[in-house]
N, C-alpha and C. Protein backbone atom coordinates (compact mmCIF):
# COMPACT_ATOMS: atom_id res chain seq x y z
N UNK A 1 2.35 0.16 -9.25
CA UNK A 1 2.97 0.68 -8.05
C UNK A 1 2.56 -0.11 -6.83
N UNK A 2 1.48 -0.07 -6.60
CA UNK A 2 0.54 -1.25 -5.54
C UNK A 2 1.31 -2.68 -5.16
N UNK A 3 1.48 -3.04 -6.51
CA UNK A 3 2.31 -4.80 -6.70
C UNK A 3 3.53 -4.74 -6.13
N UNK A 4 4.37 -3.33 -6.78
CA UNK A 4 5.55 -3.36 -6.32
C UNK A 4 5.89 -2.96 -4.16
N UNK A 5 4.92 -2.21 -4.22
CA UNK A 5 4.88 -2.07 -2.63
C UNK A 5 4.21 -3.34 -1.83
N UNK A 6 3.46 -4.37 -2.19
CA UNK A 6 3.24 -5.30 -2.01
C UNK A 6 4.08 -6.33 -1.65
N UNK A 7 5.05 -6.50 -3.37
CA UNK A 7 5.78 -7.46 -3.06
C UNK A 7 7.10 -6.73 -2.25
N UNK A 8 7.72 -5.28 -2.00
CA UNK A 8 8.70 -5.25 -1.22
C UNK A 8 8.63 -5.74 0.23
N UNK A 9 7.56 -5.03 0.31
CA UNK A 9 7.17 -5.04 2.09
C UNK A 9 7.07 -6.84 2.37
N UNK A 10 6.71 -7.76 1.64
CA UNK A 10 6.81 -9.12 1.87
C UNK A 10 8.31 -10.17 2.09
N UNK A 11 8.62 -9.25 0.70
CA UNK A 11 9.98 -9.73 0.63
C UNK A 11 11.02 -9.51 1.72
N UNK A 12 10.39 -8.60 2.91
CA UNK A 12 11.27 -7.91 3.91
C UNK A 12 11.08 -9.02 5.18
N UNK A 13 9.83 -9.26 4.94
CA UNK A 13 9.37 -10.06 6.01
C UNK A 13 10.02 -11.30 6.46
N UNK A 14 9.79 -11.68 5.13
CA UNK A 14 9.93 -13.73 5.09
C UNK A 14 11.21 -14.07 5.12
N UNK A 15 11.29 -15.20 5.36
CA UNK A 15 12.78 -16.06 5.49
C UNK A 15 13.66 -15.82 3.63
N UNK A 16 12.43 -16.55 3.09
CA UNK A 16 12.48 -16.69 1.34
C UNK A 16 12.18 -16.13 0.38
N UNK A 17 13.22 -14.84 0.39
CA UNK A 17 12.73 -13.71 -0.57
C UNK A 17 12.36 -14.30 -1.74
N UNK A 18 12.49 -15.38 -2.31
CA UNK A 18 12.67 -15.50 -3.37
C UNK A 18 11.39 -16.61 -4.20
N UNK A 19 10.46 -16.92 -2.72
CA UNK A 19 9.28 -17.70 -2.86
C UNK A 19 8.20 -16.87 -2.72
N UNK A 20 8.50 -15.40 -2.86
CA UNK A 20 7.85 -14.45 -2.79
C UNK A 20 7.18 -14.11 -4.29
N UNK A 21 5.70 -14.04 -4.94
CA UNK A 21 5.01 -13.37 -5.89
C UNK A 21 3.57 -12.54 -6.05
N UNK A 22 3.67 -11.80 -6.38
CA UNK A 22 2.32 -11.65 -6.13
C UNK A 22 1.50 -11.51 -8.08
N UNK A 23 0.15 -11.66 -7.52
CA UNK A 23 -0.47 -12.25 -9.19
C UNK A 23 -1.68 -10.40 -8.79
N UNK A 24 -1.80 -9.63 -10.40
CA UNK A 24 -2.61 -8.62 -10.53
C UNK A 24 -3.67 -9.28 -11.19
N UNK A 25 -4.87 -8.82 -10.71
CA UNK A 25 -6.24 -8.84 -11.52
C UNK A 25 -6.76 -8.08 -11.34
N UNK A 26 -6.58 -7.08 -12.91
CA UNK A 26 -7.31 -5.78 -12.89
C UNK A 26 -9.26 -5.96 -13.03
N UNK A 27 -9.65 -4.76 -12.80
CA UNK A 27 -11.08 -5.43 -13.00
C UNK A 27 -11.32 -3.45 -13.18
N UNK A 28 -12.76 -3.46 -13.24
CA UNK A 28 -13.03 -2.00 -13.87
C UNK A 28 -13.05 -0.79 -12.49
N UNK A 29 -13.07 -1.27 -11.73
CA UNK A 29 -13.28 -0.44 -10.62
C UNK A 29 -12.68 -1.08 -9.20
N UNK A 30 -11.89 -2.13 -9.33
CA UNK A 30 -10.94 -2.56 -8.31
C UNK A 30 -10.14 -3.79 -8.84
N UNK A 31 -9.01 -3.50 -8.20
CA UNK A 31 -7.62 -4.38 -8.72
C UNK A 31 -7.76 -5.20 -7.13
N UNK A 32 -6.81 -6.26 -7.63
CA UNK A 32 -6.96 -7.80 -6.54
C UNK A 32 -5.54 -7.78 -6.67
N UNK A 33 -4.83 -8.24 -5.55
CA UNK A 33 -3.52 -8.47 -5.56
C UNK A 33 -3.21 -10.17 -4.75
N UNK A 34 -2.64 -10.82 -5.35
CA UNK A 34 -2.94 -12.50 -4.55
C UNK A 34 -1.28 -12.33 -4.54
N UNK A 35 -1.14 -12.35 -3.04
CA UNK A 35 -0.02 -12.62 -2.01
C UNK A 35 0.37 -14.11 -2.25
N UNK A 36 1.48 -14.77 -2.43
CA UNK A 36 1.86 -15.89 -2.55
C UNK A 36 3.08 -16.07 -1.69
N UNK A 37 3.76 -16.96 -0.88
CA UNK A 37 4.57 -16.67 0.16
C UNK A 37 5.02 -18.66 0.37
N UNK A 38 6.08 -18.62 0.72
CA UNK A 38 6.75 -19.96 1.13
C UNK A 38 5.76 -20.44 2.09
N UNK A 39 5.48 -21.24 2.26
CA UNK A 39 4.47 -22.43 3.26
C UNK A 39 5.11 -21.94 4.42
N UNK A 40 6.21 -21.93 5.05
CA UNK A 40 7.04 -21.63 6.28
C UNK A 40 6.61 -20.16 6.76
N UNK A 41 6.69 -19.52 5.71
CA UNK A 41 6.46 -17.68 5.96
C UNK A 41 4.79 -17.16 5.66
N UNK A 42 4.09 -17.86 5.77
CA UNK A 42 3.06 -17.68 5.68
C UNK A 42 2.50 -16.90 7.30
N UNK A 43 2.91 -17.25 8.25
CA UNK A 43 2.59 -16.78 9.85
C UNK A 43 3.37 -15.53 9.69
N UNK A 44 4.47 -14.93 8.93
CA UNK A 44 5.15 -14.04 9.33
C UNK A 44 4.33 -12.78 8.77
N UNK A 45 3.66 -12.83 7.25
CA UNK A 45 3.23 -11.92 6.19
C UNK A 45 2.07 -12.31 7.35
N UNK A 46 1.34 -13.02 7.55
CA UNK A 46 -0.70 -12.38 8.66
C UNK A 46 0.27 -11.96 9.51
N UNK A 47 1.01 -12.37 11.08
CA UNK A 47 1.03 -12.15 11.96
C UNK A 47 -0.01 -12.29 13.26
N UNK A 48 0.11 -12.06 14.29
CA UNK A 48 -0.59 -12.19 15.58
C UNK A 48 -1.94 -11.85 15.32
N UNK A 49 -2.89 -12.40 15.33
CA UNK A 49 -3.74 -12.07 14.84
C UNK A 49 -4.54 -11.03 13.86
N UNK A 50 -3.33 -11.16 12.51
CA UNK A 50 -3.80 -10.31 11.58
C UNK A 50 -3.16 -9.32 12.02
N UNK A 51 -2.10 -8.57 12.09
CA UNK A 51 -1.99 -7.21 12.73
C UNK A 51 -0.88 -6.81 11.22
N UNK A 52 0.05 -7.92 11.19
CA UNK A 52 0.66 -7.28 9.81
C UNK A 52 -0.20 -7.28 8.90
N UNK A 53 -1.30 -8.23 8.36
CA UNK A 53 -1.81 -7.95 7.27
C UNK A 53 -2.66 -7.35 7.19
N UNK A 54 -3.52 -6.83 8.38
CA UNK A 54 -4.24 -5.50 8.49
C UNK A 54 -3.40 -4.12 7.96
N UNK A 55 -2.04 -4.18 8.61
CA UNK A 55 -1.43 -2.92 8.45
C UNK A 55 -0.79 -2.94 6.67
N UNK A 56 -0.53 -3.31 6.14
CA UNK A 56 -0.25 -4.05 4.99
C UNK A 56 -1.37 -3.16 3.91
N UNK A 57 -3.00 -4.08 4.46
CA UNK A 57 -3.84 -3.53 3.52
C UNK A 57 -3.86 -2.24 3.65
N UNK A 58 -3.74 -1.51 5.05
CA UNK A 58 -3.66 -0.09 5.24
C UNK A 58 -3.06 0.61 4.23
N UNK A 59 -1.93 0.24 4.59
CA UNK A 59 -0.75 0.88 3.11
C UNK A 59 -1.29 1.02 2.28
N UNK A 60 -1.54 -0.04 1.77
CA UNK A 60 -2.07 -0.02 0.40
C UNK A 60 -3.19 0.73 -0.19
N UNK A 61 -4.37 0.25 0.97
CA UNK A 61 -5.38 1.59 0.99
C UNK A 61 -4.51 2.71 0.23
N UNK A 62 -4.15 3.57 1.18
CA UNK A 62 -3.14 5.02 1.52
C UNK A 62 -2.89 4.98 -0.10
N UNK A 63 -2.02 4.24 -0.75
CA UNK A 63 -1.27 4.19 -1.77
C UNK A 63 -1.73 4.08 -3.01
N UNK A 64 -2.83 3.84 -2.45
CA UNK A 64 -4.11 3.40 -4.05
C UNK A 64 -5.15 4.72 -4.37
N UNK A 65 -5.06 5.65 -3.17
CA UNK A 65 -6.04 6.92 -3.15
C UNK A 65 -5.88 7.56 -4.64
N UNK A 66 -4.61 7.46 -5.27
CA UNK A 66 -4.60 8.60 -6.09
C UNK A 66 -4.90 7.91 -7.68
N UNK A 67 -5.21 6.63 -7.54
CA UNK A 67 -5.27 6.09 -8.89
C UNK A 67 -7.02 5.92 -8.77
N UNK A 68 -8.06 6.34 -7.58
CA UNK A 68 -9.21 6.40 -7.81
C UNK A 68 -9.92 4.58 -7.67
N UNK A 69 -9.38 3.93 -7.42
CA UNK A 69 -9.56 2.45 -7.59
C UNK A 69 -9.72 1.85 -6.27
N UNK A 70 -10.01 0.70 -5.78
CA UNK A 70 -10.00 -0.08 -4.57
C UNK A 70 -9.14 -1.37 -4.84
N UNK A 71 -8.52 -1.41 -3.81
CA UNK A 71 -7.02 -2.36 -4.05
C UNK A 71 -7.38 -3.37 -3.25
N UNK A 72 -8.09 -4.71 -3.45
CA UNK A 72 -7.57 -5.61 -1.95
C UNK A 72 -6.23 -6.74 -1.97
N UNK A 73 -6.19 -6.73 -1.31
CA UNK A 73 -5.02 -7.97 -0.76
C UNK A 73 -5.38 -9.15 -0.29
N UNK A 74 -5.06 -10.05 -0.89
CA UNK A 74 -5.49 -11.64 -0.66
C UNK A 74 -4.37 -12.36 -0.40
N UNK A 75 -4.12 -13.21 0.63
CA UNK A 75 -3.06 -13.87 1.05
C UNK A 75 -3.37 -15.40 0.73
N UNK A 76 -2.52 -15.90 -0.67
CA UNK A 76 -2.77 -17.55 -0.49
C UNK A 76 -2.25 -18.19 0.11
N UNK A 77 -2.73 -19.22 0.42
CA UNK A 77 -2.30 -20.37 1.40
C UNK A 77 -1.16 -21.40 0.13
């Protein structure tokens, strides 16, 4: 569920829906989500100093409460 709210909210963002993926690595007590994004749309997914991808991890926070786990979000370059 996490991945999929991940990759929508990205895909909304960027120029290139379609250079959009994100990679899961489960682990025993927190999942990793690696943001992957067109070279061009990379400023759009952080924003002004971090403000979308602060709000982003927020979500996700929020969205991860009920599976008991810690979710982070990693944005590759």
């Amino acid at each position: 569920m996490e991945k999929d709210l991940v990759e929508y909210i990205a895909k909304t963002l960027v120029d290139d829906p379609s250079g959009v993926s994100v990679n899961v690595i489960e682990g025993e007590k927190s999942t990793i989500l690696e943001l992957k994004v067109a070279d061009n749309d990379i400023g759009k997914v952080i924003g002004k100093h971090g403000r979308i991808a602060k709000a982003v991890r927020t979500l996700l926070s929020a969205a991860s409460t009920r599976s008991g786990k810690r979710v982070v979000l990693e944005i590759l370059d």
